[in-house]
PDB file of N, CA and C in Angstrom:
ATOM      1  N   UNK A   1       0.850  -1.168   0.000  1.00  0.00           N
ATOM      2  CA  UNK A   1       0.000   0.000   0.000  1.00  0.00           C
ATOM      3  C   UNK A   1       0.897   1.233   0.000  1.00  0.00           C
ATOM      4  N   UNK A   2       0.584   2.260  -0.729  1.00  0.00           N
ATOM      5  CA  UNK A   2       1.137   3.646  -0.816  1.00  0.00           C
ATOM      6  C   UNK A   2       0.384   4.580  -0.646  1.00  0.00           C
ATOM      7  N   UNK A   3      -0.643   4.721  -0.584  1.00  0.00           N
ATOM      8  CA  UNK A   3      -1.746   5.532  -0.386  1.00  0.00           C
ATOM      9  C   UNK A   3      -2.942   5.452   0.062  1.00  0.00           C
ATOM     10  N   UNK A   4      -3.195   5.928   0.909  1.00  0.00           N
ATOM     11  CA  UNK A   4      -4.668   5.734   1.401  1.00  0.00           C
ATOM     12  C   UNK A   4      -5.335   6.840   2.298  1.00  0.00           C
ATOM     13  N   UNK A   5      -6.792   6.882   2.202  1.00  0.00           N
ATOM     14  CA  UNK A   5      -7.408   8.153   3.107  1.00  0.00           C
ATOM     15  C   UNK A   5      -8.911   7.358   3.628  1.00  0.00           C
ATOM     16  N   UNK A   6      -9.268   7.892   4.807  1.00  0.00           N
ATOM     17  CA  UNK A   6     -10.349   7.842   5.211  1.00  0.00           C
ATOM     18  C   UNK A   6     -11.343   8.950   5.688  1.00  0.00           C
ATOM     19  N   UNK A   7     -12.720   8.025   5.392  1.00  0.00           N
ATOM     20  CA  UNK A   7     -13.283   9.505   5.923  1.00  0.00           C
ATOM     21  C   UNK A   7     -14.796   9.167   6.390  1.00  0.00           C
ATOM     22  N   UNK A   8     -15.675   9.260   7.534  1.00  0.00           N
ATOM     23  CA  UNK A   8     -16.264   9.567   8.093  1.00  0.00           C
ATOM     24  C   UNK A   8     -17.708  10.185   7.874  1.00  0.00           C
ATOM     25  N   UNK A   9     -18.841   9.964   7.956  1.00  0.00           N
ATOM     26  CA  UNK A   9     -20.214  11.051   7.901  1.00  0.00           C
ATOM     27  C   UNK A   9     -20.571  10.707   9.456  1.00  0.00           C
ATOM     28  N   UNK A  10     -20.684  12.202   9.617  1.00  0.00           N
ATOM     29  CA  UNK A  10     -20.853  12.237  11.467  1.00  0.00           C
ATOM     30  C   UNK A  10     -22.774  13.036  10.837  1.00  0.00           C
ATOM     31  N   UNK A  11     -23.482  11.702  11.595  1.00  0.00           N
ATOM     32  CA  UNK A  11     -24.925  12.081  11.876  1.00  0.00           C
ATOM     33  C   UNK A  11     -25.361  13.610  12.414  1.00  0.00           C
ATOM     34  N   UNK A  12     -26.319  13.718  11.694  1.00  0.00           N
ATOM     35  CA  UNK A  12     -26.756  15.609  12.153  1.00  0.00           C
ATOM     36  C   UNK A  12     -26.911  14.807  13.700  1.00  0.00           C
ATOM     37  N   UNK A  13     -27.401  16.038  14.652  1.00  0.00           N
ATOM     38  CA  UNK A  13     -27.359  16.067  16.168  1.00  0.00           C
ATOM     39  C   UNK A  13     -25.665  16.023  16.885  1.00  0.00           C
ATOM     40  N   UNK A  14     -24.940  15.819  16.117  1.00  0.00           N
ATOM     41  CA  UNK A  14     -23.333  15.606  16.179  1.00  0.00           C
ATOM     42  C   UNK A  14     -22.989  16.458  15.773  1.00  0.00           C
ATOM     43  N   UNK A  15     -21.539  16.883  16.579  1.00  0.00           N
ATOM     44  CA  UNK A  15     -20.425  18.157  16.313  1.00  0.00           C
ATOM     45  C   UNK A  15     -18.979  17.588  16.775  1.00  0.00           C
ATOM     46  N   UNK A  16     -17.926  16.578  15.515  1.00  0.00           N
ATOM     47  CA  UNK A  16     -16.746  15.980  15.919  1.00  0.00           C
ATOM     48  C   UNK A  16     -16.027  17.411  16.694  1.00  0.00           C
ATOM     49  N   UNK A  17     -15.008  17.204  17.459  1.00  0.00           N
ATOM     50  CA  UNK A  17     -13.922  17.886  17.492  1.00  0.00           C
ATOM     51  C   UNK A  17     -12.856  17.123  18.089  1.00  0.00           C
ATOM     52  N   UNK A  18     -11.537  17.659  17.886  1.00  0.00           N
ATOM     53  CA  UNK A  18     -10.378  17.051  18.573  1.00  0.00           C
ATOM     54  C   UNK A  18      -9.982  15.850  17.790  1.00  0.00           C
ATOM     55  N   UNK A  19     -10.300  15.986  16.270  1.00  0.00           N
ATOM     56  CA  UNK A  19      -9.812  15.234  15.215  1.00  0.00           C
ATOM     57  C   UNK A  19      -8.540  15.725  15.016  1.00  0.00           C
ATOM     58  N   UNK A  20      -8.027  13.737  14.741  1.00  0.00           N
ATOM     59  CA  UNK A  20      -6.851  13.983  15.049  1.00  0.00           C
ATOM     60  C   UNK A  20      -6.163  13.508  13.669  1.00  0.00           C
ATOM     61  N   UNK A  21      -4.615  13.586  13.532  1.00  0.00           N
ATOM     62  CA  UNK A  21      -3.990  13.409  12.545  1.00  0.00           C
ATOM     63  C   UNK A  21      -4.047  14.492  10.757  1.00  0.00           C
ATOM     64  N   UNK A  22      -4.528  15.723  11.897  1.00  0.00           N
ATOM     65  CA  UNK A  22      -4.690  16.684  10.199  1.00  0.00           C
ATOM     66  C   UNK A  22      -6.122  16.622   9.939  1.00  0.00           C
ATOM     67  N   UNK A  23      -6.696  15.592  10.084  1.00  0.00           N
ATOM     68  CA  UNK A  23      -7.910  15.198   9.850  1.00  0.00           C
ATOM     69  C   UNK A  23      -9.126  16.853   9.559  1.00  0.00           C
ATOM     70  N   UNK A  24      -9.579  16.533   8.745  1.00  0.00           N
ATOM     71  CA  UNK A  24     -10.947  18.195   8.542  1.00  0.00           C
ATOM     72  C   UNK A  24     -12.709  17.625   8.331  1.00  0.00           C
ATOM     73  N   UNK A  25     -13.369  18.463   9.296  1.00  0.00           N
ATOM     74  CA  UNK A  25     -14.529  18.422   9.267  1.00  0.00           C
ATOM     75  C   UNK A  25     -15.317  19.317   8.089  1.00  0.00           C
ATOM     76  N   UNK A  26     -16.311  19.017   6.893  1.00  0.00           N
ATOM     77  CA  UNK A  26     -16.542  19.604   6.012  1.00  0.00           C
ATOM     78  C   UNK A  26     -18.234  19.712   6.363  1.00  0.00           C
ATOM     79  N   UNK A  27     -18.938  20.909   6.865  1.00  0.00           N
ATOM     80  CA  UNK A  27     -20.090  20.965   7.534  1.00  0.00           C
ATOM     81  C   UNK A  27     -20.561  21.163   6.623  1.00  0.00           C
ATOM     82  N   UNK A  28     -20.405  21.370   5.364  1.00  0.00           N
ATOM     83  CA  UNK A  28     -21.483  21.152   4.303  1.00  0.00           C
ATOM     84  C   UNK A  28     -21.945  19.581   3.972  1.00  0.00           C
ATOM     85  N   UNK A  29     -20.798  18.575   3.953  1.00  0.00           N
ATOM     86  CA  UNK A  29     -21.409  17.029   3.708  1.00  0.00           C
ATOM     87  C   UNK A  29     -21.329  16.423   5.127  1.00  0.00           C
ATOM     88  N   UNK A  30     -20.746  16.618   5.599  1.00  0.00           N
ATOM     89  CA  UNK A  30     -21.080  16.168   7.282  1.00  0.00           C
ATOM     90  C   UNK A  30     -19.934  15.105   7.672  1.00  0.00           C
ATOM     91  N   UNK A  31     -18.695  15.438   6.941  1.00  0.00           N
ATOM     92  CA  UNK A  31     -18.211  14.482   6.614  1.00  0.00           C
ATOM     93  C   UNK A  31     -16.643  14.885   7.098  1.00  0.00           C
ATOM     94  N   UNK A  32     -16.095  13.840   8.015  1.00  0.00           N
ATOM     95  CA  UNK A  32     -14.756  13.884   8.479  1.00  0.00           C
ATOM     96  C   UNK A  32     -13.823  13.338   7.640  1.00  0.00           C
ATOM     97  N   UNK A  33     -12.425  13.914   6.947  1.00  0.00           N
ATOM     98  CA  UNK A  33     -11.809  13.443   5.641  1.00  0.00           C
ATOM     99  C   UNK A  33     -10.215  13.375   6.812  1.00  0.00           C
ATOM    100  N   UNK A  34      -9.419  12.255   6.377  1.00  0.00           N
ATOM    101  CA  UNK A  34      -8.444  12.034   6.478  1.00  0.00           C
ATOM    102  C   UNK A  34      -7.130  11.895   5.544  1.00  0.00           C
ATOM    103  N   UNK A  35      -6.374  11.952   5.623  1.00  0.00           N
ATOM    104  CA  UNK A  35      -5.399  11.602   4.183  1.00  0.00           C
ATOM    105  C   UNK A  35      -5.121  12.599   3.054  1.00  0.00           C
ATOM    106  N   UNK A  36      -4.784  12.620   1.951  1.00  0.00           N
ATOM    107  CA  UNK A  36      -4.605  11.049   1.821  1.00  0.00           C
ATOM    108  C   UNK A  36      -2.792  11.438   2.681  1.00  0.00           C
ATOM    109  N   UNK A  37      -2.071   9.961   2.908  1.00  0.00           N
ATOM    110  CA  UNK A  37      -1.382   9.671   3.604  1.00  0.00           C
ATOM    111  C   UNK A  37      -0.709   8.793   2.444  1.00  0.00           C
ATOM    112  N   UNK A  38       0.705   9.548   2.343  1.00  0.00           N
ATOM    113  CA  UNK A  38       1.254   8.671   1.601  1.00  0.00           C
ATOM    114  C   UNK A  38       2.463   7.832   1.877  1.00  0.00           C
ATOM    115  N   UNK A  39       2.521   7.579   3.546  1.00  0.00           N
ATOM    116  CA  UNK A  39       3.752   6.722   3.507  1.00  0.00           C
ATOM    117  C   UNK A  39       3.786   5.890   3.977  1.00  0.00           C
ATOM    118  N   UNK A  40       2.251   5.279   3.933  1.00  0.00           N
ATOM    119  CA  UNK A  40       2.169   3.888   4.238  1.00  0.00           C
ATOM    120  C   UNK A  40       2.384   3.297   5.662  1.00  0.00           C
ATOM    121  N   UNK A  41       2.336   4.095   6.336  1.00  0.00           N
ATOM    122  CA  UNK A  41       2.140   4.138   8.166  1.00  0.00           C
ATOM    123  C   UNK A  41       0.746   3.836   8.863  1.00  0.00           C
ATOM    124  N   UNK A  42       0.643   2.860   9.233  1.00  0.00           N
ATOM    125  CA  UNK A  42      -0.306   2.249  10.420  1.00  0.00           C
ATOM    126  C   UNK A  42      -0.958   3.762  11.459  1.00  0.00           C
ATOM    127  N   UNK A  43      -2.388   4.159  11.290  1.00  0.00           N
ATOM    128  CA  UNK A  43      -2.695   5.031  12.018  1.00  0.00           C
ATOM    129  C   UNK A  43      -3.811   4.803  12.399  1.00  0.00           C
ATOM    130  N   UNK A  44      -3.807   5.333  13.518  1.00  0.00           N
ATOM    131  CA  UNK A  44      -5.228   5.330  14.195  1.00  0.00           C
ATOM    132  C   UNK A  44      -6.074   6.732  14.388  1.00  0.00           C
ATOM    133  N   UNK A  45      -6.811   7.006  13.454  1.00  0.00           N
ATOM    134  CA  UNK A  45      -7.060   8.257  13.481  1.00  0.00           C
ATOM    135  C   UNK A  45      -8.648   8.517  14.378  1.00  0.00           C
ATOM    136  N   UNK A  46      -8.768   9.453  14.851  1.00  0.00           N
ATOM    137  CA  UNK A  46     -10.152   9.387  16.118  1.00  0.00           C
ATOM    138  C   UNK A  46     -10.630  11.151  15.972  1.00  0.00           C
ATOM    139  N   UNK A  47     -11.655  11.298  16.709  1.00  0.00           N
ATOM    140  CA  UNK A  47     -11.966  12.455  17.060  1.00  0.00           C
ATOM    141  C   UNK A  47     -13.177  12.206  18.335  1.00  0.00           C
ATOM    142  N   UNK A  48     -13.610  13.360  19.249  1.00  0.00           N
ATOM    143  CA  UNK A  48     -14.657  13.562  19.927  1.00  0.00           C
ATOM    144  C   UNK A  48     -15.793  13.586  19.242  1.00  0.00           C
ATOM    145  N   UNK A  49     -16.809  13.330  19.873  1.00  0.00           N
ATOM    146  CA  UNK A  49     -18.329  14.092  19.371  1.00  0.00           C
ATOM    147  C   UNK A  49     -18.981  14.334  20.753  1.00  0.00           C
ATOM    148  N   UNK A  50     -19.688  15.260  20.525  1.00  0.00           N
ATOM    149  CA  UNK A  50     -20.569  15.776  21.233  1.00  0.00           C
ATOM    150  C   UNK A  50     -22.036  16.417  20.884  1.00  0.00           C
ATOM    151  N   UNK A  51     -23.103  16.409  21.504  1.00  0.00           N
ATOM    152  CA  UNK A  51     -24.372  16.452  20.621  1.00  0.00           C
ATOM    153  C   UNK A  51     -25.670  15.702  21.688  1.00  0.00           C
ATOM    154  N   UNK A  52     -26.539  15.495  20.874  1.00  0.00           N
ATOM    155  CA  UNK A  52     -27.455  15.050  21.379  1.00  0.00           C
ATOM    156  C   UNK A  52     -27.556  13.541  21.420  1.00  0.00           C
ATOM    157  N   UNK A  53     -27.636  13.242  23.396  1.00  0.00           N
ATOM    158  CA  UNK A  53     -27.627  11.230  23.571  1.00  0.00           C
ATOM    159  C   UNK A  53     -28.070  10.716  22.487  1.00  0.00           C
ATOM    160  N   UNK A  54     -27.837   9.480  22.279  1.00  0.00           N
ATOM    161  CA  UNK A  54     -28.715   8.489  21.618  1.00  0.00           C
ATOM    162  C   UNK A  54     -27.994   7.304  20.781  1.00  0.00           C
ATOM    163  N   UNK A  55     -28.177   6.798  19.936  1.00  0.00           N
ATOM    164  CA  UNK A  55     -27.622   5.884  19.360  1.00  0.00           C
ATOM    165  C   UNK A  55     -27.666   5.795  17.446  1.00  0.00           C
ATOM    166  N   UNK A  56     -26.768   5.863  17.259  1.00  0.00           N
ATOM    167  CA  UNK A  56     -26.321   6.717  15.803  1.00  0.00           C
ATOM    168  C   UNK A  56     -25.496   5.698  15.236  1.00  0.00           C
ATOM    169  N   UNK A  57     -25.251   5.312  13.264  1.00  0.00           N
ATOM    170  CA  UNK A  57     -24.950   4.701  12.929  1.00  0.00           C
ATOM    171  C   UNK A  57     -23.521   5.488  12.484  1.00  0.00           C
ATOM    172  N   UNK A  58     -22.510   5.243  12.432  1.00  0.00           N
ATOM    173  CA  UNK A  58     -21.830   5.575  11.715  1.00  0.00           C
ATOM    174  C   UNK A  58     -21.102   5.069  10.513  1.00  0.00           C
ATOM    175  N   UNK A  59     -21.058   5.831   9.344  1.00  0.00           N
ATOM    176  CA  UNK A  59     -20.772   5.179   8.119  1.00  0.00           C
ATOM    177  C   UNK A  59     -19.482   6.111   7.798  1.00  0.00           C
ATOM    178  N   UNK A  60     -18.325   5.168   7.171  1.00  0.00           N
ATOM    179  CA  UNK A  60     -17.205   5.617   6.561  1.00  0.00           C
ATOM    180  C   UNK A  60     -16.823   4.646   5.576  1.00  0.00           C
ATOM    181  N   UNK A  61     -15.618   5.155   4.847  1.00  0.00           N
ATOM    182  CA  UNK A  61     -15.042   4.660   4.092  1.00  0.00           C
ATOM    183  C   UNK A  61     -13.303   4.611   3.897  1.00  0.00           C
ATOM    184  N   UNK A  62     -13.327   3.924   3.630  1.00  0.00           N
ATOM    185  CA  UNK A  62     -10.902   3.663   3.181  1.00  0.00           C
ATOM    186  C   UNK A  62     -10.860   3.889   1.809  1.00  0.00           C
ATOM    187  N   UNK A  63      -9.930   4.015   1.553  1.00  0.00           N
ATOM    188  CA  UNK A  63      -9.849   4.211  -0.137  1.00  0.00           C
ATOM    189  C   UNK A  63      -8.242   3.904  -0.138  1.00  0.00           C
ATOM    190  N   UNK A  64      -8.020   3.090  -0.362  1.00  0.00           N
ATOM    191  CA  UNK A  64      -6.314   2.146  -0.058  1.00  0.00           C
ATOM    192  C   UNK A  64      -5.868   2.103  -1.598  1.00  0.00           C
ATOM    193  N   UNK A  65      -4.502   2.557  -1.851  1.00  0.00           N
ATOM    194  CA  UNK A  65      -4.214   2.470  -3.478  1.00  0.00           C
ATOM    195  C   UNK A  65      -5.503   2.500  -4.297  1.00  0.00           C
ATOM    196  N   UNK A  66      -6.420   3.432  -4.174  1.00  0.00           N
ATOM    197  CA  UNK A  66      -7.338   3.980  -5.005  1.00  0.00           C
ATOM    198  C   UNK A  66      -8.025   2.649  -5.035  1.00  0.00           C
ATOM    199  N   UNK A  67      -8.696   1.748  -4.064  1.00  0.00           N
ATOM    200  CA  UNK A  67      -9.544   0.792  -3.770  1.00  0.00           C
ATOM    201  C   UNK A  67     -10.378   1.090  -2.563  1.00  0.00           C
ATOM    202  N   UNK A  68     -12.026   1.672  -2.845  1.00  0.00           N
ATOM    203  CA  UNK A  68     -12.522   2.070  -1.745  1.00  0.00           C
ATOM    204  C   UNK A  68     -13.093   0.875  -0.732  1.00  0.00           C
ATOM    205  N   UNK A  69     -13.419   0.824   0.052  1.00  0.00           N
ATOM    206  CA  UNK A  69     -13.872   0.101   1.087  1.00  0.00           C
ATOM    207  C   UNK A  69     -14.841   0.589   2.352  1.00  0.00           C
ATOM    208  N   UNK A  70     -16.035   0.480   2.232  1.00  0.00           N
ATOM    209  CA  UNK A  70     -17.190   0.684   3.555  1.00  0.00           C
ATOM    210  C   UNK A  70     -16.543   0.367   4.450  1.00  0.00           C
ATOM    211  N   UNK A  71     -16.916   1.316   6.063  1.00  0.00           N
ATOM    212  CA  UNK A  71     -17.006   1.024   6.952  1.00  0.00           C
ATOM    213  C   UNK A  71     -17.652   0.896   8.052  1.00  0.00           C
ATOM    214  N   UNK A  72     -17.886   0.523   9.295  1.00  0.00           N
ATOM    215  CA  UNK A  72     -18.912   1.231   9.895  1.00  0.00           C
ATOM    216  C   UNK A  72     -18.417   0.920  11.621  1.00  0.00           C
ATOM    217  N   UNK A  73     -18.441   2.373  12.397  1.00  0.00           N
ATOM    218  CA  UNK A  73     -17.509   2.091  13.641  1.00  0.00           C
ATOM    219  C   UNK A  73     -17.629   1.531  14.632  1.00  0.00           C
ATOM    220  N   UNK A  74     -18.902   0.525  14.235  1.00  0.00           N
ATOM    221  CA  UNK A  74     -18.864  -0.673  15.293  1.00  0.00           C
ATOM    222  C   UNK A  74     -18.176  -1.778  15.548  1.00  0.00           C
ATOM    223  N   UNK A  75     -17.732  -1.742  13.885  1.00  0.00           N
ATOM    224  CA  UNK A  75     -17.080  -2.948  13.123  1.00  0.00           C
ATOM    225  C   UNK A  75     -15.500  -2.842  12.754  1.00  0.00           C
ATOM    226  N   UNK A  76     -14.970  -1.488  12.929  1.00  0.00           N
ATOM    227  CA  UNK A  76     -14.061  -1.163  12.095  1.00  0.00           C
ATOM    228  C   UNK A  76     -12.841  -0.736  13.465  1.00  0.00           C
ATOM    229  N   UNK A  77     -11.875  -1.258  12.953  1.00  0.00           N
ATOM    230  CA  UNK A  77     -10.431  -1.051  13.999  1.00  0.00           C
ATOM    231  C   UNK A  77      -9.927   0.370  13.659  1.00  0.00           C
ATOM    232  N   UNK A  78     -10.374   1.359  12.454  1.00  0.00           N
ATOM    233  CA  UNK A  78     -10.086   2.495  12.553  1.00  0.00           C
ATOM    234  C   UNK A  78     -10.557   3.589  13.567  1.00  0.00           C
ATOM    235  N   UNK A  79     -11.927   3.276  14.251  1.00  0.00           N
ATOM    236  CA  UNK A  79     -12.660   4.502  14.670  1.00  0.00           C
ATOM    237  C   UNK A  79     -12.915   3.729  16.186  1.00  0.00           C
ATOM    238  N   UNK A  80     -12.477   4.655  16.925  1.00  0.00           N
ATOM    239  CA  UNK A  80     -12.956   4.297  18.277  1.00  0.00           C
ATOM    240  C   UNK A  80     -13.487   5.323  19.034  1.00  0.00           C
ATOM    241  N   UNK A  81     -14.825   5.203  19.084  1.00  0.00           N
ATOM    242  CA  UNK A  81     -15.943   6.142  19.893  1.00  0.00           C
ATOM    243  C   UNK A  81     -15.884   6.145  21.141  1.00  0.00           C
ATOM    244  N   UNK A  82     -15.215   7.135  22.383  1.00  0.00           N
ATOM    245  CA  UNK A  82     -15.073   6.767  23.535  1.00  0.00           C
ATOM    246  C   UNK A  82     -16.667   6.966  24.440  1.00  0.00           C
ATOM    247  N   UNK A  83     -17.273   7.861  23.904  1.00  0.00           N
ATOM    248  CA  UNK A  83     -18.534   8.419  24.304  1.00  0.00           C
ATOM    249  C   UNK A  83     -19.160   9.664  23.855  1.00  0.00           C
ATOM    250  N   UNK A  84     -20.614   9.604  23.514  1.00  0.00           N
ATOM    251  CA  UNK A  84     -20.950  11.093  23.450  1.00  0.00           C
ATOM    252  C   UNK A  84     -21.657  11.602  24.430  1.00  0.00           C
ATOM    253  N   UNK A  85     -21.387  12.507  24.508  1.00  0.00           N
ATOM    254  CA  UNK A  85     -21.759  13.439  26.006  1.00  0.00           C
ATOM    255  C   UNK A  85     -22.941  14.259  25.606  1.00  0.00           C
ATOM    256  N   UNK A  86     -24.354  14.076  25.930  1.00  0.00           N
ATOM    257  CA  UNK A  86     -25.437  15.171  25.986  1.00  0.00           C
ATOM    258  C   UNK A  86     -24.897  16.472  25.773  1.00  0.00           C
ATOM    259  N   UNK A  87     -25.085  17.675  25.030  1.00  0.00           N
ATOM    260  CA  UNK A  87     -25.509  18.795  25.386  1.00  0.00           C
ATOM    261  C   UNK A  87     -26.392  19.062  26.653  1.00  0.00           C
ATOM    262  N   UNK A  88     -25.764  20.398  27.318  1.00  0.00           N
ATOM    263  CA  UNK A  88     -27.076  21.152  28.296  1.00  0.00           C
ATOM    264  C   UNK A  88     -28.211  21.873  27.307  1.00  0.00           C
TER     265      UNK A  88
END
């Protein structure tokens, strides 16, 4: 592998922050973009959310030497959700 990026759609009621690795939030598609990354280094890339309780799907994708791949962060060793915290 030489290249690869990931990226994220964070559900409306959600606001990521404290994305990490360069990583950018694009509030027009709702969508957290990573990469691309070209030197082939093992990363674990994460961010916060915060927003309104509840239980939310999250959908992403890899795109590895221009081969995309679904994800979803229940399932996936990239994204680890520590908790979302209610708004007051």
């Amino acid at each position: 592998m030489k290249c690869y990026a990931v990226s994220e759609v964070i559900p409306a009621g959600l606001t990521p922050a404290q994305i990490s690795d360069n990583g950018v939030f694009s509030t027009g598609t709702r969508t957290v973009r990573w990469g691309p990354f070209l030197d082939a280094q093992a990363r674990t890339v994460s961010y916060h959310l915060s927003g309104t309780g509840g239980t939310y799907t999250l959908n992403g994708a890899g795109s590895f030497d221009g081969f995309g791949t679904p994800t979803r962060a229940t399932r996936s060793w990239w994204w680890t959700i520590i908790r979302i915290w209610p708004t007051a």
